[in-house]
Protein backbone atom coordinates (compact mmCIF):
# COMPACT_ATOMS: atom_id res chain seq x y z
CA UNK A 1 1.65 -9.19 31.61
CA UNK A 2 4.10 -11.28 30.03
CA UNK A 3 2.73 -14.17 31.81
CA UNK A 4 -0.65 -13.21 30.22
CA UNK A 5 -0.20 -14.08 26.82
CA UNK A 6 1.95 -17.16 27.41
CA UNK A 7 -1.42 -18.05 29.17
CA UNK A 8 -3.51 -17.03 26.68
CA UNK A 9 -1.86 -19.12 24.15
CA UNK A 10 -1.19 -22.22 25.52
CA UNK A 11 -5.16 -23.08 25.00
CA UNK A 12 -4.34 -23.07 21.17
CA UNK A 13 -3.27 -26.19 19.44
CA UNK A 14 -1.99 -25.16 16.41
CA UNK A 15 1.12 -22.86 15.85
CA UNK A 16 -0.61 -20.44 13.36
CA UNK A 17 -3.08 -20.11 16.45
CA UNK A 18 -0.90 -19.51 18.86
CA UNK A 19 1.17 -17.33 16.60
CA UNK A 20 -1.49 -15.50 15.21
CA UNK A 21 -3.37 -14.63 18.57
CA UNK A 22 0.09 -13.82 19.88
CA UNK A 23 0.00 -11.17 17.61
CA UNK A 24 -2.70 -9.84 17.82
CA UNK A 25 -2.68 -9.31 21.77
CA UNK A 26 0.52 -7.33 21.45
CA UNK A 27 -1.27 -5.45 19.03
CA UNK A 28 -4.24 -4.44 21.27
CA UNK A 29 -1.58 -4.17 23.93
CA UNK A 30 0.17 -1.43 21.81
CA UNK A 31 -2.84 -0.20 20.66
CA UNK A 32 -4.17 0.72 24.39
CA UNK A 33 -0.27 2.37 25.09
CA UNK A 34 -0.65 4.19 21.49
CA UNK A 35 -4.51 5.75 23.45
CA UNK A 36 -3.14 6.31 26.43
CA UNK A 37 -0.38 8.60 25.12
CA UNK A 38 -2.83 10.79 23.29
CA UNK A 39 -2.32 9.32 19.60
CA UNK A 40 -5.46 8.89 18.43
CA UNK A 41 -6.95 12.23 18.99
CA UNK A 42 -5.00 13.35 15.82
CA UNK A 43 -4.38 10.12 14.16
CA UNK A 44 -6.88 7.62 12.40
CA UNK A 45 -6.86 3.66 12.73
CA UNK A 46 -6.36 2.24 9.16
CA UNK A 47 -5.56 -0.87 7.62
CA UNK A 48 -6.44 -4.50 8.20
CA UNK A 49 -6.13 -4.59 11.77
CA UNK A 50 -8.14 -1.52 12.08
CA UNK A 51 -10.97 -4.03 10.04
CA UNK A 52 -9.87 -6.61 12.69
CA UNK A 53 -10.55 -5.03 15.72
CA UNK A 54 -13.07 -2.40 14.60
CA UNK A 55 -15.15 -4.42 12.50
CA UNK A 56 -14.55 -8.05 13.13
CA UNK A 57 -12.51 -8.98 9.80
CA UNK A 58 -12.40 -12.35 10.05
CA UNK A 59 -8.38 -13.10 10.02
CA UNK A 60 -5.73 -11.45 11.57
CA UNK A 61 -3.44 -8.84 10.45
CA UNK A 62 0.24 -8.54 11.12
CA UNK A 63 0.46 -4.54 10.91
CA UNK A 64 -0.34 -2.21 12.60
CA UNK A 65 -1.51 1.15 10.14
CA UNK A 66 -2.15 5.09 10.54
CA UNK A 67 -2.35 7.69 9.14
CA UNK A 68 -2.43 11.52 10.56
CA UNK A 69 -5.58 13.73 10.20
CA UNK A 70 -5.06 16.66 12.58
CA UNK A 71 -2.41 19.09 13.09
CA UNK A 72 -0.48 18.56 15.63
CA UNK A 73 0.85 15.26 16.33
CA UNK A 74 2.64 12.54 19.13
CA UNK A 75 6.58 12.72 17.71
CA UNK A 76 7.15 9.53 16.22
CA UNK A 77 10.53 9.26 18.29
CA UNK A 78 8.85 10.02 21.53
CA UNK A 79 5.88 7.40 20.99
CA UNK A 80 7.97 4.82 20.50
CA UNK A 81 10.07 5.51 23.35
CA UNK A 82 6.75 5.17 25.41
CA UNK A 83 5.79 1.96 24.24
CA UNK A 84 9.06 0.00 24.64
CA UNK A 85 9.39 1.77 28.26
CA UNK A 86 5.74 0.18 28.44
CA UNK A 87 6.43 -3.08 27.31
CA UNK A 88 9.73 -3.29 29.00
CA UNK A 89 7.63 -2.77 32.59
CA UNK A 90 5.54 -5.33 31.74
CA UNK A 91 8.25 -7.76 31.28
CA UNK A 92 8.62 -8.17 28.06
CA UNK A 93 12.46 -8.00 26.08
CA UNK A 94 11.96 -5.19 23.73
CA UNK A 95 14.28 -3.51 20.64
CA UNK A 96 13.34 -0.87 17.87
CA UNK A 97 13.74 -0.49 14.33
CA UNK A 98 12.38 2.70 13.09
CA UNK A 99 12.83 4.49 9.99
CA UNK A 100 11.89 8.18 9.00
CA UNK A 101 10.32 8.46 5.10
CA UNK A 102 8.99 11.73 3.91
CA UNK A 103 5.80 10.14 3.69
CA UNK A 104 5.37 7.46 6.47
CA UNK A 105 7.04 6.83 9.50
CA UNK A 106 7.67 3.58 10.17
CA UNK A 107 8.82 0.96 12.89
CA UNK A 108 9.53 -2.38 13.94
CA UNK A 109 8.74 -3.78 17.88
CA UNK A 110 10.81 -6.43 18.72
CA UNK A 111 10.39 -9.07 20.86
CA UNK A 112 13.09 -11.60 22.31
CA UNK A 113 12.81 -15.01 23.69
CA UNK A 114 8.93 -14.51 23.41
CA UNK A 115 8.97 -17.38 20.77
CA UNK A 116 11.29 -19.66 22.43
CA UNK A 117 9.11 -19.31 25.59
CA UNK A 118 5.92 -19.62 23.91
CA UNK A 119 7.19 -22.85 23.05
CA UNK A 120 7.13 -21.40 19.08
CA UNK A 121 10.75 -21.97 18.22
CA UNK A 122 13.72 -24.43 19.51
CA UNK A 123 16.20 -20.86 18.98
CA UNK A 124 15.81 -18.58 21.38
CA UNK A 125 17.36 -15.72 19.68
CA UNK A 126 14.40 -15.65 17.04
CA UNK A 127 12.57 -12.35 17.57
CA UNK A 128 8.95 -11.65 16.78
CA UNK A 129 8.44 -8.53 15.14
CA UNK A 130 5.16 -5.71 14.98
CA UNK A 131 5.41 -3.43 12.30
CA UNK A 132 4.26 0.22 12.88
CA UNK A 133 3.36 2.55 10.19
CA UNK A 134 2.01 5.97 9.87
CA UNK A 135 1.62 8.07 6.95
CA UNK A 136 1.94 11.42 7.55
CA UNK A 137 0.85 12.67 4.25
CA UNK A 138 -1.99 10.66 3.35
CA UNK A 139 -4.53 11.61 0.85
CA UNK A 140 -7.25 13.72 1.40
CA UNK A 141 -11.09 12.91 1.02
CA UNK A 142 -11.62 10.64 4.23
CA UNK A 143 -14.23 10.61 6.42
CA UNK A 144 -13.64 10.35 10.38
CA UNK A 145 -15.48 8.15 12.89
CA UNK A 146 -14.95 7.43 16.43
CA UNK A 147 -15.22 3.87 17.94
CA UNK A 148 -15.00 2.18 21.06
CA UNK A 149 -13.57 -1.37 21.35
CA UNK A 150 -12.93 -3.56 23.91
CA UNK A 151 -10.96 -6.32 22.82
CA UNK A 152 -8.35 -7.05 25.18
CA UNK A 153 -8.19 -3.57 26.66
CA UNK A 154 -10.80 -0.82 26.47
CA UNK A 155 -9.83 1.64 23.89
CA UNK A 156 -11.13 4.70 21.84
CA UNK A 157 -10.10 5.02 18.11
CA UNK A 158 -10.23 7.41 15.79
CA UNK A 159 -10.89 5.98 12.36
CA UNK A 160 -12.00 6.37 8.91
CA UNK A 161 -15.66 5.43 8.03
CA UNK A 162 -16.43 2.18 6.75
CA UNK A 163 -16.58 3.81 3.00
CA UNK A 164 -13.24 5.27 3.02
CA UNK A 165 -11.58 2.02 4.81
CA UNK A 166 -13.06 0.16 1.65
CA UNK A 167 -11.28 2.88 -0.17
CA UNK A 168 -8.13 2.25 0.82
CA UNK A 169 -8.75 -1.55 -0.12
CA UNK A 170 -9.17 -1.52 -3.23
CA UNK A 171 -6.38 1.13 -3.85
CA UNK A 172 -4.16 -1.51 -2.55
CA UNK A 173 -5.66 -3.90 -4.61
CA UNK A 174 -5.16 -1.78 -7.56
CA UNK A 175 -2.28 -0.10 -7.19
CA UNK A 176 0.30 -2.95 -5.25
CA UNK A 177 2.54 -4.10 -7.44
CA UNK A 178 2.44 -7.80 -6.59
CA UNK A 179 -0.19 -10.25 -5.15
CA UNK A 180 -1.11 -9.91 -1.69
CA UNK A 181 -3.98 -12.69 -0.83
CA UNK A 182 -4.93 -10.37 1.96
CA UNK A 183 -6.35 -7.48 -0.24
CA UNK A 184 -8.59 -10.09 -2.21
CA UNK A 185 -9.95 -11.97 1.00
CA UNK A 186 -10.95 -8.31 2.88
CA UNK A 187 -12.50 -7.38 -0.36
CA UNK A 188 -14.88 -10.23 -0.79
CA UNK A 189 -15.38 -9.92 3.14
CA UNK A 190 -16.15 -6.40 2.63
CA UNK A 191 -19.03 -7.20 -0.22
CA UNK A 192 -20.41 -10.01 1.75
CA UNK A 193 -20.92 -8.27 5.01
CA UNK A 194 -21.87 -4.76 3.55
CA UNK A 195 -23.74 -5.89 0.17
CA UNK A 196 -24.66 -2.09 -0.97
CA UNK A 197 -21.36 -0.68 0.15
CA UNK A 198 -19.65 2.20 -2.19
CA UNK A 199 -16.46 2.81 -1.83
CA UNK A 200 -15.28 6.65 -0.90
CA UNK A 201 -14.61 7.49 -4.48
CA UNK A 202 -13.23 10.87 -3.27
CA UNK A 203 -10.97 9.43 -1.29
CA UNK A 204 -9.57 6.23 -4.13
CA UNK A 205 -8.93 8.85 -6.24
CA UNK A 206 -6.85 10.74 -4.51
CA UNK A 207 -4.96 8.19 -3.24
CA UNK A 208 -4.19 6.45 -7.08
CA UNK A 209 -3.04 9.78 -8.20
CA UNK A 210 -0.80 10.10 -4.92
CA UNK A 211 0.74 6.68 -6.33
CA UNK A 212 0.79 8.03 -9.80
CA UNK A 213 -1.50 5.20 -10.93
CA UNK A 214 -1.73 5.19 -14.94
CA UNK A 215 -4.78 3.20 -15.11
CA UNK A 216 -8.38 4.52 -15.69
CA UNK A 217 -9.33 6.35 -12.39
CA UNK A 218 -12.28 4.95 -10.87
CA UNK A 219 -16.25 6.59 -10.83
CA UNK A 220 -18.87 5.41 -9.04
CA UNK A 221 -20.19 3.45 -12.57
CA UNK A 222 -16.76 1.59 -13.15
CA UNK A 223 -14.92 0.84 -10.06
CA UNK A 224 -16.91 -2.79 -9.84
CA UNK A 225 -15.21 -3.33 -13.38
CA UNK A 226 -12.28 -2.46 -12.32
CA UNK A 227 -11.76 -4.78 -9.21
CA UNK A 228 -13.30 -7.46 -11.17
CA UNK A 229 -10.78 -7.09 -13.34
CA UNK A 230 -8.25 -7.54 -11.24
CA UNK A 231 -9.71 -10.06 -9.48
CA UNK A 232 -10.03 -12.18 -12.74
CA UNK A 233 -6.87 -11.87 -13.69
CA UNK A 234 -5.02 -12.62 -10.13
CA UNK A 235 -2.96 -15.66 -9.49
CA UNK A 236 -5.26 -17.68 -6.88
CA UNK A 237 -2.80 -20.27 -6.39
CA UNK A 238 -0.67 -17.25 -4.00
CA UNK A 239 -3.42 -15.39 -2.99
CA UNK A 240 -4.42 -18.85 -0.97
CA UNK A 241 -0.94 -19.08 0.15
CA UNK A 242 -0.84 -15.64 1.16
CA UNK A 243 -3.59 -15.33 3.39
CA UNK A 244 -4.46 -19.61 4.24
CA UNK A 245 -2.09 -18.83 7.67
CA UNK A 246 -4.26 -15.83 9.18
CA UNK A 247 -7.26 -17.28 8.56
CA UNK A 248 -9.80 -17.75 11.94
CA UNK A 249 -11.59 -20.30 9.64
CA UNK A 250 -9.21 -21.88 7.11
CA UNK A 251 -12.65 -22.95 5.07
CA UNK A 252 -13.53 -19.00 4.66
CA UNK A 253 -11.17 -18.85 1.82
CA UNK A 254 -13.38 -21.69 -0.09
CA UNK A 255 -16.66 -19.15 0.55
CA UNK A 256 -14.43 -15.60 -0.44
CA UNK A 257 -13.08 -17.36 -3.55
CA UNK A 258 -12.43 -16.09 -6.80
CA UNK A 259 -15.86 -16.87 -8.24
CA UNK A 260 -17.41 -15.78 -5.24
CA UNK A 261 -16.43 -12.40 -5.25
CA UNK A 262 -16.69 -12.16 -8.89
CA UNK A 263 -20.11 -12.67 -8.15
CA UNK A 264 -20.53 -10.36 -5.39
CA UNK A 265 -19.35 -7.65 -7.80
CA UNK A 266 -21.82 -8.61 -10.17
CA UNK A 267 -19.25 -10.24 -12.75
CA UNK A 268 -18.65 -13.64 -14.40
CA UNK A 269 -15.71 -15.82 -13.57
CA UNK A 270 -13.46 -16.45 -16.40
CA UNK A 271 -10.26 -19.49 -17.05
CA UNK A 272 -8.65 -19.66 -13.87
CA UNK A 273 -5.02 -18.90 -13.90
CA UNK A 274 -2.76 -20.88 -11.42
């Protein structure tokens, strides 16, 4: 399997290629081991990779987000213990991270000598790392869908609806305390794929008062407002840094740009601030 992706990536010219689909088949690769061990009958597929592989978000992601809807669940302890014994069969060098929060369990996979032998570093003790996280509180109000993908390996996920994914975007655009490029990129994508979309009000709420946001909550009339608020007043010089690198199309972040999805929210840009 190992072999695989050291395949797969030597098609790619560019390191942020080979990096970036790297990545990402590791993540499908945990993904399909996270499936196979039962996860996703009680836990939902959030997050920007969960737009990546569900819905075709147009960069990658370098997370790997949950969050737990029924029950009874996997132990976090034991499902990592599954996927390194997984990934250590398939030959890769494997070592774990993990950390126990009241409110999200969370993990690091990493890999040795994969960089040096992808040909991605001269040091061979650099160590690529997948983050796992999955909140085991999370707020209430989503809505559930089932999806099957088959992007790398055949999988079914349980996930929120396109409504309460959107959601959780803009409550990360809203409520992170510093800029993320990433958040403004997925919500212009959002607007431009899905031009009548609403966001699962229910669902934002909830989660800003779980943050204890101090702002005006969001209503179906003024969330637009709100975003383009934010939006107007973000520095674009490090959103572009932020996301330029996981990017399929480095010229996508010219068409999502701040005017752009001013406009797609119905507002007017303003002075630019760099």
């Amino acid at each position: 399997m190992k072999d695989f992706v050291l395949e797969l990536i030597r098609e790619k010219k560019s390191h942020n290629e080979k990096l970036n689909l790297m990545r990402e088949y590791l993540q499908a690769y945990i993904l399909r081991i996270m499936h196979d061990a039962g996860v996703f009958r009680t836990t939902a597929f959030v997050g920007g990779a969960a737009l990546r592989f569900l819905h075709g978000l147009p960069r990658f992601s370098e997370d790997l987000d949950f969050s737990i809807v029924g029950e009874e669940h996997i132990s976090f302890s034991r499902l990592l213990k599954k996927i390194k014994g997984e990934l250590d069969a398939a030959g890769y060098q494997v070592s774990l991270t993990a950390e126990k929060e009241k409110a999200v369990n969370s993990a690091f996979v990493k890999f040795e000598n994969l960089l040096f032998e992808a040909g991605l570093t001269p040091h061979r003790d650099q160590k690529f790392s997948i983050k796992i996280e999955i909140d085991v509180n999370p707020p209430k109000g989503a809505v559930l869908t089932t999806q099957i993908v088959n992007r790398y390996f055949l999988i079914s996920f349980l996930s929120y609806d396109t409504a309460s994914l959107f959601a959780g975007k803009l409550h990360a655009l809203l409520s992170r305390k510093y800029t993320k490029g990433r958040d403004f990129f997925d919500v212009g994508w959002y607007l431009s794929k899905w031009r009548n979309l609403e966001p699962n009000i229910l669902l934002l709420r909830n989660a800003l008062k779980q943050t204890a946001w101090k702002g005006i909550m969001p209503t179906k009339e003024n969330w637009r407002p709100l975003i383009s608020d934010v939006v107007q007043k973000a520095n674009w010089s490090r959103v572009r840094e932020d996301v330029q690198n996981f990017l399929e199309n480095p010229k996508d972040l010219d068409i999502l740009a701040k005017e752009n999805i001013l406009s797609l929210l119905g507002a007017e840009a303003g002075d630019d601030r760099d």
